[in-house]
Protein backbone atom coordinates (compact mmCIF):
# COMPACT_ATOMS: atom_id res chain seq x y z
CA UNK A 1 143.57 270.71 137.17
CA UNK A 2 146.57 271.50 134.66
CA UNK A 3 147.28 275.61 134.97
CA UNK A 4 150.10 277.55 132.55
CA UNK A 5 151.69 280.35 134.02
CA UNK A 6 153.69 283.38 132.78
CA UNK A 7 155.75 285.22 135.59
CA UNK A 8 159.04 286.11 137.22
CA UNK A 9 160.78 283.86 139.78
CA UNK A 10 162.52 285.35 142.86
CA UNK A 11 165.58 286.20 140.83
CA UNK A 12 163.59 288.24 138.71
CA UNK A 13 164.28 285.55 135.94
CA UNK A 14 160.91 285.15 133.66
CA UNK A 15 159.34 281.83 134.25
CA UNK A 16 157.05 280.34 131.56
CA UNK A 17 155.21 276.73 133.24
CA UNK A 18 152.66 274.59 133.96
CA UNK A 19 151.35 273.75 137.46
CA UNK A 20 148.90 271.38 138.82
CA UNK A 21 146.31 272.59 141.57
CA UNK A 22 142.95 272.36 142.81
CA UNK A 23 141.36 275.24 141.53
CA UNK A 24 142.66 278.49 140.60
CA UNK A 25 143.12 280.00 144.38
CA UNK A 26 145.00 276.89 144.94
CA UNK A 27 147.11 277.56 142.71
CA UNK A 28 148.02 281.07 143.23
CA UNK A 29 149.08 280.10 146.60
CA UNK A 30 151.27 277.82 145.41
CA UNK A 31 153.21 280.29 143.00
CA UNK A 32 153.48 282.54 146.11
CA UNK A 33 154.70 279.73 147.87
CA UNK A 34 157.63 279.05 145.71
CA UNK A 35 158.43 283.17 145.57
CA UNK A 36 156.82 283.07 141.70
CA UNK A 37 155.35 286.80 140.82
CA UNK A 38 152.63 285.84 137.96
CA UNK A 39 151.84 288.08 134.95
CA UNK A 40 149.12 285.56 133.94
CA UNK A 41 147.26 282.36 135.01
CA UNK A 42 145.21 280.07 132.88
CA UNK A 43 143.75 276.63 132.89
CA UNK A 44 144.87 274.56 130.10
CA UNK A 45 142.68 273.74 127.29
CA UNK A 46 142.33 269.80 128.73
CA UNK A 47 143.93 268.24 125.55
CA UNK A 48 144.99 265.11 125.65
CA UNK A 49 148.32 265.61 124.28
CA UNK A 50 149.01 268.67 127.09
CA UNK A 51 147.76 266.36 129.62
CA UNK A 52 150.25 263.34 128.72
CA UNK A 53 153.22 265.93 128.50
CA UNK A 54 152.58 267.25 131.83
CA UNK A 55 151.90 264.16 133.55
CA UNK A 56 154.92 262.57 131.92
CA UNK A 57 157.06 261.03 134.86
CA UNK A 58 161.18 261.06 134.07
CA UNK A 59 163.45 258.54 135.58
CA UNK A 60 165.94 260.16 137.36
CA UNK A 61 169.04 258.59 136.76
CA UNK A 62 171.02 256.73 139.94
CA UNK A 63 174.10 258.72 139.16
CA UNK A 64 172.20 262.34 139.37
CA UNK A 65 169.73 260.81 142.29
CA UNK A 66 173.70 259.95 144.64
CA UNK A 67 175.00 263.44 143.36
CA UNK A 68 171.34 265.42 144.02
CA UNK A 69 171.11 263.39 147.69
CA UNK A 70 174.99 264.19 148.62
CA UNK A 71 174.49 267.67 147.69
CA UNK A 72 171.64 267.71 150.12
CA UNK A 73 173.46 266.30 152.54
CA UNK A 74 175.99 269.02 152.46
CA UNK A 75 173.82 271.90 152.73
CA UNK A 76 171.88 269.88 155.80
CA UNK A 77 174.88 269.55 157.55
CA UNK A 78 175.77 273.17 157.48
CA UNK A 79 172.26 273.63 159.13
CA UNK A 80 170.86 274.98 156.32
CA UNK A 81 166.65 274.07 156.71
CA UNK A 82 165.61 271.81 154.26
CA UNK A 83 163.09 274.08 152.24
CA UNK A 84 166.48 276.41 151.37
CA UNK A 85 168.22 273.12 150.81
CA UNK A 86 165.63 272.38 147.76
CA UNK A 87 166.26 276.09 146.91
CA UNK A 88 170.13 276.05 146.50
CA UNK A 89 169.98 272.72 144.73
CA UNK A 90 167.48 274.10 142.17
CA UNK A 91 169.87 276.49 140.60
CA UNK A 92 172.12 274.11 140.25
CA UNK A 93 169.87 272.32 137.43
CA UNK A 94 169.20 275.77 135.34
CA UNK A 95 169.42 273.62 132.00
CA UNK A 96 167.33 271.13 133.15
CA UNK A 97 163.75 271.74 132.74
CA UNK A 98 162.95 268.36 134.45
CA UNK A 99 164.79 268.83 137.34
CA UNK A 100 163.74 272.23 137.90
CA UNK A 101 160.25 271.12 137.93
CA UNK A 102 160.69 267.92 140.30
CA UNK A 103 162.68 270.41 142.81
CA UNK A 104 160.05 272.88 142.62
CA UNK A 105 157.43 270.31 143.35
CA UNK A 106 159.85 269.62 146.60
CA UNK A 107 159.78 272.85 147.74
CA UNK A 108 156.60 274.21 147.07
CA UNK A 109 155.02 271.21 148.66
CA UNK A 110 157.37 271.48 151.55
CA UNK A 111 156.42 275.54 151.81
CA UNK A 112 152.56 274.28 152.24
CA UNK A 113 153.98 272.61 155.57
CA UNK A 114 154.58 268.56 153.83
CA UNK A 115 157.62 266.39 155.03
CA UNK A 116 160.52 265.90 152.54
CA UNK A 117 159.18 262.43 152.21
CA UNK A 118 155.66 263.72 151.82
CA UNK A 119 156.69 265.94 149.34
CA UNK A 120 158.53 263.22 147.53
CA UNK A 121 155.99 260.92 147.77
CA UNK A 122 153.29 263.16 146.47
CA UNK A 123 155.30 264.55 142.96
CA UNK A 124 154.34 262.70 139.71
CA UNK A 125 157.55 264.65 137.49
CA UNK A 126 160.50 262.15 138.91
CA UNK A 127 160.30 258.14 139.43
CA UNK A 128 162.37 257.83 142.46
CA UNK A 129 162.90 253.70 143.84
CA UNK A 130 160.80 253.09 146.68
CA UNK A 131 163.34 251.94 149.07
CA UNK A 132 164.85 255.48 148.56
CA UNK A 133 161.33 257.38 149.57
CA UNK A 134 161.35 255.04 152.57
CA UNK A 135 164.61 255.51 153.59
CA UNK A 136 163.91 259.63 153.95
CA UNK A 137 160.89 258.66 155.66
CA UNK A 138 162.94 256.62 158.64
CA UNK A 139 165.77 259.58 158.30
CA UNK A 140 162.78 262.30 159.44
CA UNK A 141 161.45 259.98 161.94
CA UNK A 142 165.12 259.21 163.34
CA UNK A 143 166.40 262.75 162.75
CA UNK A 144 169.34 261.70 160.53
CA UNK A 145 168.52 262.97 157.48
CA UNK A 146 172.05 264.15 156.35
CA UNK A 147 173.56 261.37 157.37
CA UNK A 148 171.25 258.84 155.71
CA UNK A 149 171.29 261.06 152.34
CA UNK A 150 175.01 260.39 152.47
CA UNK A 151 174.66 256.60 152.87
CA UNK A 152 172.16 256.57 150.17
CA UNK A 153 174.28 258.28 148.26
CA UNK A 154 177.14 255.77 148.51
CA UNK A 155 174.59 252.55 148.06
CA UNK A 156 172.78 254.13 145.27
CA UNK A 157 176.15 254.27 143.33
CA UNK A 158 177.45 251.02 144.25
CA UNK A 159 173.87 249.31 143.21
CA UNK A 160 174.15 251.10 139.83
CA UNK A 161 177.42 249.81 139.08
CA UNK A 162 176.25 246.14 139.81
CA UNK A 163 173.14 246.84 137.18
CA UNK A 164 175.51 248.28 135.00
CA UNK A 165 177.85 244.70 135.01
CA UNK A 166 174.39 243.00 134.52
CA UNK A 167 173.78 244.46 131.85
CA UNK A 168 176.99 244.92 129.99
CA UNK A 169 177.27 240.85 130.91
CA UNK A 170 173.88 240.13 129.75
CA UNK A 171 174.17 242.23 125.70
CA UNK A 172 175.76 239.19 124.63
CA UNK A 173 173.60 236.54 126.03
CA UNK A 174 170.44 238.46 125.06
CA UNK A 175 171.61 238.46 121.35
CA UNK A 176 172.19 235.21 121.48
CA UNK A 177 168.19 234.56 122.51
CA UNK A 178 167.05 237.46 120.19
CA UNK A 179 168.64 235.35 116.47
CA UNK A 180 167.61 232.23 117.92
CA UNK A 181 164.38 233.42 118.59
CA UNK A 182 164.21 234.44 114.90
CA UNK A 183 165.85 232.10 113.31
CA UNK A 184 163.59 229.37 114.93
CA UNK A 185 160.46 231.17 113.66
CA UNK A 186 161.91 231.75 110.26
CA UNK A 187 163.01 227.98 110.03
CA UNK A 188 159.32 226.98 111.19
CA UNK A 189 157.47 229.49 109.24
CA UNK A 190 159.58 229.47 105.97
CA UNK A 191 162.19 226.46 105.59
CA UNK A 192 159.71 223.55 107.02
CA UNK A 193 156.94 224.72 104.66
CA UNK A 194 158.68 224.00 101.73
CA UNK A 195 159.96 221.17 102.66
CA UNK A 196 156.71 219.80 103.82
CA UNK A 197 155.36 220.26 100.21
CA UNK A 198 157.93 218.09 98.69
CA UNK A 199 157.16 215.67 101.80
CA UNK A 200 153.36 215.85 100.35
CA UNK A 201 154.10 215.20 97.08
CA UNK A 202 156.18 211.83 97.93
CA UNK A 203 153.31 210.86 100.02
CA UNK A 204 155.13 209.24 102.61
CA UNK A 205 154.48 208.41 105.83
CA UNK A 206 156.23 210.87 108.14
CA UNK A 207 158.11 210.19 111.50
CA UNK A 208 156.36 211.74 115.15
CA UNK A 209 159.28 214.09 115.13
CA UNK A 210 158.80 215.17 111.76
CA UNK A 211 154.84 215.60 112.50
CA UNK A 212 155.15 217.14 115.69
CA UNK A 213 157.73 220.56 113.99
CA UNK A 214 155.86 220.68 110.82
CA UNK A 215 152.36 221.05 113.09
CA UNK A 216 154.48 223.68 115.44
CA UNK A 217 155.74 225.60 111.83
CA UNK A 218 151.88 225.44 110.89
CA UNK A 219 150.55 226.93 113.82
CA UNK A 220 152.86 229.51 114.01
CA UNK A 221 152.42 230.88 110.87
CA UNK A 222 148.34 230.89 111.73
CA UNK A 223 148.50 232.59 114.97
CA UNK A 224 151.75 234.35 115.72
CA UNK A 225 149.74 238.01 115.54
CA UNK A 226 147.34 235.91 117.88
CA UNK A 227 150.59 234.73 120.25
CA UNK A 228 151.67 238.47 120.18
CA UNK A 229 148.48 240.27 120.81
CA UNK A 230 148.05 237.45 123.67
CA UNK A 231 151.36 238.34 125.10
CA UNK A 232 150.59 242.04 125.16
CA UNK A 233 147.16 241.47 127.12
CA UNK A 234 148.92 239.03 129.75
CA UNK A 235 151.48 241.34 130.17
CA UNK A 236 149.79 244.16 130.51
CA UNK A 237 147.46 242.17 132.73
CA UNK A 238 149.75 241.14 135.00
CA UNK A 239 151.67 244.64 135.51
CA UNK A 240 148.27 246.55 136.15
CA UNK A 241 147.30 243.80 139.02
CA UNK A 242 150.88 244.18 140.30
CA UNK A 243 150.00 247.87 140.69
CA UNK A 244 146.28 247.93 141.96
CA UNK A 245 146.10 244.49 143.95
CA UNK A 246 148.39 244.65 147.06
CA UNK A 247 147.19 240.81 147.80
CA UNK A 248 148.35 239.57 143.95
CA UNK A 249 151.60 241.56 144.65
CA UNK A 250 152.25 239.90 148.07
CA UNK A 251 151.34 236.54 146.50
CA UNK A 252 154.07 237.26 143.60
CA UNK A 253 156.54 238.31 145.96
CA UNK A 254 156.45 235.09 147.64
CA UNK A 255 156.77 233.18 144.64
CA UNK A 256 159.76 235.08 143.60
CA UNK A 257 161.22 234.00 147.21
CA UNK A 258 160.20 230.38 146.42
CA UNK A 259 162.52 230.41 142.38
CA UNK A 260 165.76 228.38 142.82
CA UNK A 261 168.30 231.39 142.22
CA UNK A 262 166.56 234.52 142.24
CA UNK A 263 164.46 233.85 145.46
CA UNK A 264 168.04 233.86 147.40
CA UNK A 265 169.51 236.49 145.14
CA UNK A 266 165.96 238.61 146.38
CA UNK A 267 166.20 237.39 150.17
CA UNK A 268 169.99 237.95 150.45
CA UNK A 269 169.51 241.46 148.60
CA UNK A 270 166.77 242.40 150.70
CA UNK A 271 168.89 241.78 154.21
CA UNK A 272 171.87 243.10 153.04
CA UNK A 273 169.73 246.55 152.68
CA UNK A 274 168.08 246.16 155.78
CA UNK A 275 171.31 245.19 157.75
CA UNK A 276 173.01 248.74 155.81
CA UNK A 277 169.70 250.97 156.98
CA UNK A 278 169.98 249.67 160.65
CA UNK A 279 173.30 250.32 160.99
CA UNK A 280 173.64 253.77 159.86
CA UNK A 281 170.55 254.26 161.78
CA UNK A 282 172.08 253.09 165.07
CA UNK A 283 175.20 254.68 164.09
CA UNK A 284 173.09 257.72 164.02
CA UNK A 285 172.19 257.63 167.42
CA UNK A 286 168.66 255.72 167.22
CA UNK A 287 167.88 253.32 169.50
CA UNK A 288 168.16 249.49 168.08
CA UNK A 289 164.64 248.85 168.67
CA UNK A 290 163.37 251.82 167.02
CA UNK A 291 166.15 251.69 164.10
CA UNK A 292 165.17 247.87 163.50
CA UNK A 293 161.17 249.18 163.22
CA UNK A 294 161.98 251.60 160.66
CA UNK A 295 164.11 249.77 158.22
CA UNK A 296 161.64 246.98 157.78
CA UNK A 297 159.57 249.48 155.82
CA UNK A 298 162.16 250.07 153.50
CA UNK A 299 161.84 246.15 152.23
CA UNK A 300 160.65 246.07 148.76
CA UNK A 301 159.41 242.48 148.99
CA UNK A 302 156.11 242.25 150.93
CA UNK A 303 156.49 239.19 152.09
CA UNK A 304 159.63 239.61 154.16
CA UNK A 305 158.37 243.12 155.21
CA UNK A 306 155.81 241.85 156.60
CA UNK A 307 157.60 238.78 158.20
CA UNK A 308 160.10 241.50 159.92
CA UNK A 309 157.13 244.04 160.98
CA UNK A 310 155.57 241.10 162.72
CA UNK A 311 159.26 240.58 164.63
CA UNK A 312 159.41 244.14 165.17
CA UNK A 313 156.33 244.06 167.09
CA UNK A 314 157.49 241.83 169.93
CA UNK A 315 161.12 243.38 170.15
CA UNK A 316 158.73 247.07 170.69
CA UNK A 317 156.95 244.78 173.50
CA UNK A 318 160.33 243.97 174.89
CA UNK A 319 161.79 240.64 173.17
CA UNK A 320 164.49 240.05 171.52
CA UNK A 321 164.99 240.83 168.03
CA UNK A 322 166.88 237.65 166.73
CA UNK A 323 164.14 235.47 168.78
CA UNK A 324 161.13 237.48 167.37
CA UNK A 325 163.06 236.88 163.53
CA UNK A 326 163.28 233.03 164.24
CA UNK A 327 160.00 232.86 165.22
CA UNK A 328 158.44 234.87 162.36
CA UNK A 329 161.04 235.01 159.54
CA UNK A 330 161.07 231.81 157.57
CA UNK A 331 162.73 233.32 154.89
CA UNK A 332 165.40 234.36 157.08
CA UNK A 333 168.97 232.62 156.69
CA UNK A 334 169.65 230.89 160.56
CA UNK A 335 173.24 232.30 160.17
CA UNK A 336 171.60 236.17 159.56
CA UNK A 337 170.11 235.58 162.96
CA UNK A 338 172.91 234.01 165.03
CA UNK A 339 174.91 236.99 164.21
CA UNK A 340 171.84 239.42 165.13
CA UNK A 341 171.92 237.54 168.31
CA UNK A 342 175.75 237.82 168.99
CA UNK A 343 175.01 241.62 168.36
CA UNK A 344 172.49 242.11 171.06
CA UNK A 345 174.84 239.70 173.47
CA UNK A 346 177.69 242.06 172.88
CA UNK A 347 176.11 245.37 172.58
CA UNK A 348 177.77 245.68 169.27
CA UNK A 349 174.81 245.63 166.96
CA UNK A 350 175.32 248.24 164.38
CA UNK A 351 178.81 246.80 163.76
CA UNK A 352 177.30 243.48 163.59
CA UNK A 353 174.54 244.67 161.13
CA UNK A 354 177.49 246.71 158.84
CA UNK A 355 179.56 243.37 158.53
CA UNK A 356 176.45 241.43 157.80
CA UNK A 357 175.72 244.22 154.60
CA UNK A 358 179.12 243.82 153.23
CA UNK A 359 179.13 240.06 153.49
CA UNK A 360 175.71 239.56 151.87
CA UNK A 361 176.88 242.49 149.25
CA UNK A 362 179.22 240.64 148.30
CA UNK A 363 177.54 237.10 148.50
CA UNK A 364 175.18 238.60 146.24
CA UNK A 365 177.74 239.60 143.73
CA UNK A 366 179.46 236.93 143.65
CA UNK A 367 176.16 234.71 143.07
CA UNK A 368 175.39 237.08 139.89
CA UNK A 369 178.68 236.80 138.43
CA UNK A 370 178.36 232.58 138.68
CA UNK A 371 174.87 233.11 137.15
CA UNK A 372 176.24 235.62 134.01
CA UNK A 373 178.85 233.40 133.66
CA UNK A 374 176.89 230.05 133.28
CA UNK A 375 173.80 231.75 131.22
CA UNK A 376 176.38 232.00 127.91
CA UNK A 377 176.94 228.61 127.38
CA UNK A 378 173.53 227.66 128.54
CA UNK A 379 172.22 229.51 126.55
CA UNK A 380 173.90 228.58 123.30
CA UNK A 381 173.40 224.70 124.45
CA UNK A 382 169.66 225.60 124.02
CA UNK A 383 169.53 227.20 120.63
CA UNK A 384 171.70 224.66 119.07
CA UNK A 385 168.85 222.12 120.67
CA UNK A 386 166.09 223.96 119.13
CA UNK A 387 167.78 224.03 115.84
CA UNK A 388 168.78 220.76 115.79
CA UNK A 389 165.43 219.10 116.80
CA UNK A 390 164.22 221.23 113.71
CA UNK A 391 167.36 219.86 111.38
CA UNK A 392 166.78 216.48 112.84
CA UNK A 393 163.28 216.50 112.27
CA UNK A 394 163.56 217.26 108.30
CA UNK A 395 166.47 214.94 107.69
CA UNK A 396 164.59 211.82 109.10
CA UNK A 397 162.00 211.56 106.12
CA UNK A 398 164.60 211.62 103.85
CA UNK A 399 167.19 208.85 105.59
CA UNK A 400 164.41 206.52 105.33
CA UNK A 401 162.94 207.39 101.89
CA UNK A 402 166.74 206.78 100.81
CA UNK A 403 167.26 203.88 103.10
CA UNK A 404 164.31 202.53 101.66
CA UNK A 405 165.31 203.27 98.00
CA UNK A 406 168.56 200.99 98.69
């Protein structure tokens, strides 16, 4: 249930909200949880349009999720609890009503005795990246939250500044597919037409090429609201399955491991975190064993998650965790366990596991900026195809009708 509220926080400042609870005791408790002093408390009116403002979920931007979790940090390494933590960063985001909320959540949660990750986990106002969640998860277990927050701090920023070369790299390239896109339909649906007509009129036999755009310019004109409407469903299809169906998930995440360039761009992604989260965990002070067990849960992909949980297993029963990988991680590089290995020979593991997250860091950008730079002229080598199959395709009737005329 959706509540309003009219009241007066613990600054005396007048508060004016919306809260979701239970029933109405519940939330009561939870205003006097978070120090709020209500005037009034109401349900809402169950409207559809309050409903979809409430329930609205912000993205909380990398650069403000690195400052929010080094702030935290801070405060946690004065030895400041946690639920004051939430309370000190709060008034730091006075103008932002989103913000406010989401920390609220956080500490009025926490206040009814939830975990920070509990608490994080359980809020619908900010979209936070799962590895993140996970990641305060194994800090709480290991006991190293601030220094974790701090890491994640420093990898959330560097990640966003790769995605933000992506991007600015991939405007042009994306242009290029968005006009050739159109200007392939409107050649099909508009120029071929008319020149089909005059093709008609001349009664000539056509060429195969000719036959096969003019049929392709015919359908699309039928059925293009058809081809859009279809891609709508499929999509939307295929991202509710991805959501509800944890076996159609797993089964895409393997076949993303399996594509020529993206499955290693995934894979060496994907151990690059890991190798980062086990080494500030061991740096920490947790054992290897129990710092290895931990950061396989922060894997996004299900299928190596669940290839490392099963290695994690054994090492817990007393193996070794480089033999456990090579017997269940076959989407584990041989050279990513060698140097595991040479780690657990030397007793230098988290420095092992810290080289191995800057080298496949940088492996990974370096892969990217080969792929940005080849998908340009790619890219215009297609269009310039399409077109000229098209051009091709309309010229050959009339070579031979004036070949013929000679």
């Amino acid at each position: 249930m959706i509540f309003k509220y009219v009241g007066y926080d613990s600054h005396g400042k007048k508060v004016k909200a919306q809260i979701e609870a239970e029933d109405e005791n519940h939330a009561k408790r939870k205003l006097k949880s978070s120090g709020i002093i209500y005037e009034s408390l109401s349900q809402t009116d169950g409207s559809w349009w309050s409903k979809i403002n409430f329930q609205r979920t912000h993205v909380l931007p990398p650069k403000a999720l690195a400052a929010l979790s080094r702030n935290i940090a801070i405060y946690l390494r004065s030895g400041i609890p946690i639920v004051n933590v939430i309370k000190l960063a709060k008034s730091q985001y006075e103008d932002d009503r989103a913000m406010v909320d989401f920390l609220s959540s956080l500490e009025t949660s926490m206040n009814e005795g939830n975990s920070f990750y509990q608490a994080l986990e359980t809020q619908h106002i900010m979209e936070l990246p799962p590895f993140y969640k996970q990641s305060i998860r194994v800090a709480e277990e290991s006991g190293s939250m601030s220094e974790v927050l701090f890491e994640m701090a420093r990898f959330v920023e560097e990640q966003d500044k790769v995605a933000g070369r992506v991007k600015q790299a991939l405007i042009y390239p994306m242009f290029i597919v968005i006009i050739s896109i159109l200007m392939v339909a409107f050649m099909l649906t508009t120029v071929v037409p008319k020149i089909t007509s005059m093709f008609d009129q001349l009664k000539q036999e056509l060429p195969t090429i000719t036959k096969v755009v003019i049929s392709m310019g015919d359908f699309l004109g039928a059925y293009w609201l058809h081809i859009a409407i279809g891609i709508v469903v499929i999509a939307s299809i295929f991202s509710y399955f991805l959501k509800t169906s944890k076996s159609f998930k797993f089964s895409y995440h393997v076949f993303l491991l399996k594509l020529p360039l993206f499955g290693k761009i995934i894979q060496t992604f994907e151990l690059a975190r890991f190798s980062y989260i086990t080494s500030v965990l061991v740096n920490s002070g947790v054992t290897f064993v129990h710092a290895v067990k931990l950061s396989s849960a922060i894997l996004d992909n299900l299928s190596l998650r669940a290839q490392f949980e099963a290695a994690t297993k054994e090492v817990v029963e007393g193996k070794k965790f480089s033999s456990s990988l090579a017997k269940h991680g076959k989407n584990v590089d041989n050279s990513f366990i060698q140097a595991i290995a040479l780690g657990e020979e030397t007793s230098e593991v988290a420095l092992v596991m810290e080289n191995l997250a800057n080298l496949y860091f940088d492996e990974n950008r370096n892969k990217i900026d080969i792929f940005l730079a080849l998908m340009e002229p790619i890219l215009i080598l297609f269009v310039g195809t399409m077109i000229g199959f098209i051009v091709v395709a309309m010229l050959l009737p009339i070579f031979s009708m004036n070949m013929g005329n000679m």
